[in-house]
Structure formats: C-alpha cells, structure tokens
PDB file of N, CA and C in Angstrom:
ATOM      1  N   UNK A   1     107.763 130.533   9.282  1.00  0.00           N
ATOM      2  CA  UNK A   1     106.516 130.634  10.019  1.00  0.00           C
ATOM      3  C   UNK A   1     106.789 130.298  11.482  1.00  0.00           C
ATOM      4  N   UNK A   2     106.170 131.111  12.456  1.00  0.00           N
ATOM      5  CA  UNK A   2     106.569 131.181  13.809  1.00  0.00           C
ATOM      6  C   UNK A   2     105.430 130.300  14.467  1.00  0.00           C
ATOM      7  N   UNK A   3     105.156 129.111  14.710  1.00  0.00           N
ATOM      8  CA  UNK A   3     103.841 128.577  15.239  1.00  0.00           C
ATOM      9  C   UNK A   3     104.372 128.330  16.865  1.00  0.00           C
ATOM     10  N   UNK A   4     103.561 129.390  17.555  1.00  0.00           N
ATOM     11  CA  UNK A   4     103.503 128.692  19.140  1.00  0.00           C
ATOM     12  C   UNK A   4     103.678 127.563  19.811  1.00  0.00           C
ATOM     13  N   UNK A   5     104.346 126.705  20.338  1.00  0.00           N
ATOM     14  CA  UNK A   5     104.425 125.583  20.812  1.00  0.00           C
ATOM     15  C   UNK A   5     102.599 125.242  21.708  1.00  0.00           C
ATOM     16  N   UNK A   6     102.154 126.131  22.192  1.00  0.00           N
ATOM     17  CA  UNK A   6     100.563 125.567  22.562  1.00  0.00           C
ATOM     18  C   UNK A   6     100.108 125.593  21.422  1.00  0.00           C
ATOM     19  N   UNK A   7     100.126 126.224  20.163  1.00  0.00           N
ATOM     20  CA  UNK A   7      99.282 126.155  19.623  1.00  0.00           C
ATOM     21  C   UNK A   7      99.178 125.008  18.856  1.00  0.00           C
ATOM     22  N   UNK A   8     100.621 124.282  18.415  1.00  0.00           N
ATOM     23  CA  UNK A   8     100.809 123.452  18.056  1.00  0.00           C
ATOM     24  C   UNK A   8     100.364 122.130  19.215  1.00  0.00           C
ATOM     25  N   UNK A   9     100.256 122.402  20.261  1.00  0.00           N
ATOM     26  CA  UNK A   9      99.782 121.276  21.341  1.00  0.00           C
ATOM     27  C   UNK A   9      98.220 121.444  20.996  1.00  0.00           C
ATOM     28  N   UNK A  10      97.833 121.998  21.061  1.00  0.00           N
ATOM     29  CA  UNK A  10      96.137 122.092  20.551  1.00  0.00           C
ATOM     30  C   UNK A  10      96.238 121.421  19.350  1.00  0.00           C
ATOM     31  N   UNK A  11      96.824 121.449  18.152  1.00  0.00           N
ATOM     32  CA  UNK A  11      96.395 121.114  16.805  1.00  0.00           C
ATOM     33  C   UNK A  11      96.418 119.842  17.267  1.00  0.00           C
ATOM     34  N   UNK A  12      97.660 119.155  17.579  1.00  0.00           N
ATOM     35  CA  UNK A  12      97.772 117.359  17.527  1.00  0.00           C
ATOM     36  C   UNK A  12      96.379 117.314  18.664  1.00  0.00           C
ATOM     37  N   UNK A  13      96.619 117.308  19.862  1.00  0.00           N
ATOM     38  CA  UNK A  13      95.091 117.317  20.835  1.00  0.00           C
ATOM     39  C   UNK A  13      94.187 117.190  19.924  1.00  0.00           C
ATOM     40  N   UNK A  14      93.752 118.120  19.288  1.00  0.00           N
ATOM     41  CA  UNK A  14      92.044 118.242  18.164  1.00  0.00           C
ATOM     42  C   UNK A  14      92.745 117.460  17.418  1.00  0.00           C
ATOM     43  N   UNK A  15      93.089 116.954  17.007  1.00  0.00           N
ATOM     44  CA  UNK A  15      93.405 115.843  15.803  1.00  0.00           C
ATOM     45  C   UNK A  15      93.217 114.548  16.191  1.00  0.00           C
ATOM     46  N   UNK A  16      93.842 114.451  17.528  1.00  0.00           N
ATOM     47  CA  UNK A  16      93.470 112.924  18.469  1.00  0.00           C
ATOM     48  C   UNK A  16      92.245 112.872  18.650  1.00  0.00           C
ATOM     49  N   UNK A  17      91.241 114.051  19.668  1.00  0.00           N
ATOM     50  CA  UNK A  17      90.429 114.020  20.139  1.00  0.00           C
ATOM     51  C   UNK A  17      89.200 114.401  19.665  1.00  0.00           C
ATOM     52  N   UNK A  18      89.213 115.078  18.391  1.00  0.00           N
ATOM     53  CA  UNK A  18      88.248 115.790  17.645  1.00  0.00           C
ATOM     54  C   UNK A  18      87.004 116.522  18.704  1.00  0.00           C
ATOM     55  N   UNK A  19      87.307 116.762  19.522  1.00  0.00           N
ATOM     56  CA  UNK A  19      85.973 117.599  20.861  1.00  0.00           C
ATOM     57  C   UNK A  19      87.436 118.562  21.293  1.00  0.00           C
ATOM     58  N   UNK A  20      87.303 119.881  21.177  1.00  0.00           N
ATOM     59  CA  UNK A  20      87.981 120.923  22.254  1.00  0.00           C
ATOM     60  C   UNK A  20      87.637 120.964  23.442  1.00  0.00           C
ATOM     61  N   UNK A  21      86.306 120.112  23.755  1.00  0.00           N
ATOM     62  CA  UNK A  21      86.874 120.011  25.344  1.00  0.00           C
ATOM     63  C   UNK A  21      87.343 119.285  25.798  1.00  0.00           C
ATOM     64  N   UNK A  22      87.338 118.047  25.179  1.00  0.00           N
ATOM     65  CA  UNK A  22      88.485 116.889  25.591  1.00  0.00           C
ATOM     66  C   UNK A  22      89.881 117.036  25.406  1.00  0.00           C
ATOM     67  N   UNK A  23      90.380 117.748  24.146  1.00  0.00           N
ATOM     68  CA  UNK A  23      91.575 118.395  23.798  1.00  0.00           C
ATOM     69  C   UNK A  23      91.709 119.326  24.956  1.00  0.00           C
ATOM     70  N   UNK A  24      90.985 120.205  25.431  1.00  0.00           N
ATOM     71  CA  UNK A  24      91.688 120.794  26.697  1.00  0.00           C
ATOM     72  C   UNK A  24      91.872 120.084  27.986  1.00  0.00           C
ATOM     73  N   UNK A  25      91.062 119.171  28.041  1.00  0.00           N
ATOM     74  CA  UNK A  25      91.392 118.508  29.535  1.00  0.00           C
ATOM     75  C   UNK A  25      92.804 117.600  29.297  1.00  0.00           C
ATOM     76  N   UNK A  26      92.905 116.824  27.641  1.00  0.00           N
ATOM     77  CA  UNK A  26      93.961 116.091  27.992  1.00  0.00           C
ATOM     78  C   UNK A  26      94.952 117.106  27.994  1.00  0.00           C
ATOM     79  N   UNK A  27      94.946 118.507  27.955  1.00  0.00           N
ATOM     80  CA  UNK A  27      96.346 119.652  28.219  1.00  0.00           C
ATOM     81  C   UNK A  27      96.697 119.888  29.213  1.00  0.00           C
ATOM     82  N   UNK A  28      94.898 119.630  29.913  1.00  0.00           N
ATOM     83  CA  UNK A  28      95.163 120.311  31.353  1.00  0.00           C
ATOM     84  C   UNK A  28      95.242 121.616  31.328  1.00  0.00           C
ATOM     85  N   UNK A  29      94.263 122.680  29.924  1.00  0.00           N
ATOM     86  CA  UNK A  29      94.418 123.766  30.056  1.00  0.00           C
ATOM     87  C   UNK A  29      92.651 123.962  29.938  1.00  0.00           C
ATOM     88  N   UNK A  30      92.048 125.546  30.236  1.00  0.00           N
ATOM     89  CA  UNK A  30      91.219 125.076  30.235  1.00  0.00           C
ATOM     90  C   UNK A  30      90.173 125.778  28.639  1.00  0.00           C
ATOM     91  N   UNK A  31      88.940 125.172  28.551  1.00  0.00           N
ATOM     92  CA  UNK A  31      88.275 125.240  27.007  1.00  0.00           C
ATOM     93  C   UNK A  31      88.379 126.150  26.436  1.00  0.00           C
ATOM     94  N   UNK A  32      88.426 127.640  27.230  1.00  0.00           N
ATOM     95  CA  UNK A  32      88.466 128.464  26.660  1.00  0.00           C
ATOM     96  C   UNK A  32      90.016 129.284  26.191  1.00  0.00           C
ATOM     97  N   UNK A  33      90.949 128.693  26.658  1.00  0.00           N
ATOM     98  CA  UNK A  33      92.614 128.750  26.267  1.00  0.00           C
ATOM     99  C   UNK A  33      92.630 127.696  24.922  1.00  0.00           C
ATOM    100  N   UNK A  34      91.874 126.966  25.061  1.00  0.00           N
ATOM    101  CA  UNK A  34      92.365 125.819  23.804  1.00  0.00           C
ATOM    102  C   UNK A  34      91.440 126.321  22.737  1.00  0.00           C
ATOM    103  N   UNK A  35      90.416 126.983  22.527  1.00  0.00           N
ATOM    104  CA  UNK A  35      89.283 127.821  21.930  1.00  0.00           C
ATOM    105  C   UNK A  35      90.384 129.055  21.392  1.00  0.00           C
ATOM    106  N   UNK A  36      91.331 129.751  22.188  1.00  0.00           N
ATOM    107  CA  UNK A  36      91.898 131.156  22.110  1.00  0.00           C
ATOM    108  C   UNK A  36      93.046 130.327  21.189  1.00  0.00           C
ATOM    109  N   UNK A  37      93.640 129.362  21.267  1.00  0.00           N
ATOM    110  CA  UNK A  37      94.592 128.562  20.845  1.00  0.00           C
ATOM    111  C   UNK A  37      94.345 128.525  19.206  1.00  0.00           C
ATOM    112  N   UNK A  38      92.893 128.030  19.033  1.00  0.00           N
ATOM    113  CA  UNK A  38      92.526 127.432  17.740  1.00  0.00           C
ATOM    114  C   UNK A  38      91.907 128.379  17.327  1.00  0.00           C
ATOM    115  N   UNK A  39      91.653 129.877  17.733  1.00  0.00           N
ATOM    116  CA  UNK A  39      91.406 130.605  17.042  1.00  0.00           C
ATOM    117  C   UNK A  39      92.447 131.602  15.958  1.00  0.00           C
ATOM    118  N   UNK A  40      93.882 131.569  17.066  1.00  0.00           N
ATOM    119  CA  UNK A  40      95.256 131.823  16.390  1.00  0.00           C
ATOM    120  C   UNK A  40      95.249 131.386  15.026  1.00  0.00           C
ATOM    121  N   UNK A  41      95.451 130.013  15.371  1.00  0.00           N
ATOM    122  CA  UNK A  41      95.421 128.887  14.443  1.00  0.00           C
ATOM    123  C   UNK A  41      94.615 128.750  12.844  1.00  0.00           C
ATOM    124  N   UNK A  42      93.324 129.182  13.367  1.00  0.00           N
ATOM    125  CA  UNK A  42      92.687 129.255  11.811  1.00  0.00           C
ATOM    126  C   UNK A  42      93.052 130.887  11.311  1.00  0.00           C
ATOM    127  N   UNK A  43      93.394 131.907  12.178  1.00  0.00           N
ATOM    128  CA  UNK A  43      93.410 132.823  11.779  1.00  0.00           C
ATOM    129  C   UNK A  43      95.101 132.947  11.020  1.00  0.00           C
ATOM    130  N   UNK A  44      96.001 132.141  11.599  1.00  0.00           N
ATOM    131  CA  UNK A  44      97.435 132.273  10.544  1.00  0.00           C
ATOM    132  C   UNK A  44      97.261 131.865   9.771  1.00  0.00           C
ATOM    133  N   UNK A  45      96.343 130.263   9.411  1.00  0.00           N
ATOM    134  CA  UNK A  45      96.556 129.789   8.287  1.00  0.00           C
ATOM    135  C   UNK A  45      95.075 129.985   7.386  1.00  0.00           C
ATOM    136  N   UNK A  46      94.184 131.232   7.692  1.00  0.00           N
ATOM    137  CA  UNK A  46      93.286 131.624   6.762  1.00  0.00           C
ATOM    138  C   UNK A  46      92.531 130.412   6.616  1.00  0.00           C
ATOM    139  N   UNK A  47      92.138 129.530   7.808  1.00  0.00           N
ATOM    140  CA  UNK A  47      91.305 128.618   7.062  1.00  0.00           C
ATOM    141  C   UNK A  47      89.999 128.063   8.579  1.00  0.00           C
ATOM    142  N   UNK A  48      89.485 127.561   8.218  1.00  0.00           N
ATOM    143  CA  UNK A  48      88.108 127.066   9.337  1.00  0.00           C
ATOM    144  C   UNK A  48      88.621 125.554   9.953  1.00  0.00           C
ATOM    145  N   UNK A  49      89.927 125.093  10.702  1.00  0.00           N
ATOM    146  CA  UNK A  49      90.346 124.480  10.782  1.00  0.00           C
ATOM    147  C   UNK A  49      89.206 123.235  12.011  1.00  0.00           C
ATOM    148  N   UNK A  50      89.367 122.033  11.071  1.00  0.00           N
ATOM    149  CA  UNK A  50      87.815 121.299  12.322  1.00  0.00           C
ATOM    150  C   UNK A  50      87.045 122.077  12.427  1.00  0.00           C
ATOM    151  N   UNK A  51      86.866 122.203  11.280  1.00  0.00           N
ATOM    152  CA  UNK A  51      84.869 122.733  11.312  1.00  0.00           C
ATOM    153  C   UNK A  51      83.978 122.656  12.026  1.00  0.00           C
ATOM    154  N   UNK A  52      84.487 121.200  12.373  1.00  0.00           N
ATOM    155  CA  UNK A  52      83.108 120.680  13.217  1.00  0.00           C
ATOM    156  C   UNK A  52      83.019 121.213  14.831  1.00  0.00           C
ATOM    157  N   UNK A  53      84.215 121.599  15.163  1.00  0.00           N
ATOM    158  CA  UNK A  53      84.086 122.737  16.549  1.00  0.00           C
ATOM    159  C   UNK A  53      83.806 123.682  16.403  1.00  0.00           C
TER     160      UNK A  53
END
C-alpha cells in the first residue's frame, strides 16, 4: 500500500487534534488541502474516517 507522506501527516494531525482546522494550521497547510488529504484517505481505506469532521 502506497500512503502519501501528507496524507499520512493529516491522519496523526486529526488524531492529535480531532478539528481539521486545527490539524491544518498545526501543518501549516491550508483546510481545504487537509479536507483533499482526508478525503484520499477515507476513500483508500473504504471507510468514514473521524466521522465527526
């Protein structure tokens, strides 16, 4: 499995921070890259990853 190095920086981020917009500021990228990030993300692994965003 090939996982992006951002995308993998987004997962730990939302895992610390549970808010994607705080996960993007601590990247320093902005909401809607970390949004495009975690959409990859639920879409490789078929699942609704943090629901709660």
């Amino acid at each position: 499995m090939n996982l992006d190095l951002n995308q993998l920086r987004i997962l730990i981020a939302l895992d610390d921070e549970r808010n994607i917009s705080r996960a993007a500021e601590k990247l320093y990228v902005s909401q809607s890259a970390a949004s495009h990030n975690l959409a990859k993300l639920r879409q490789r692994f078929n699942d609704q990853l943090f629901r709660s965003y």
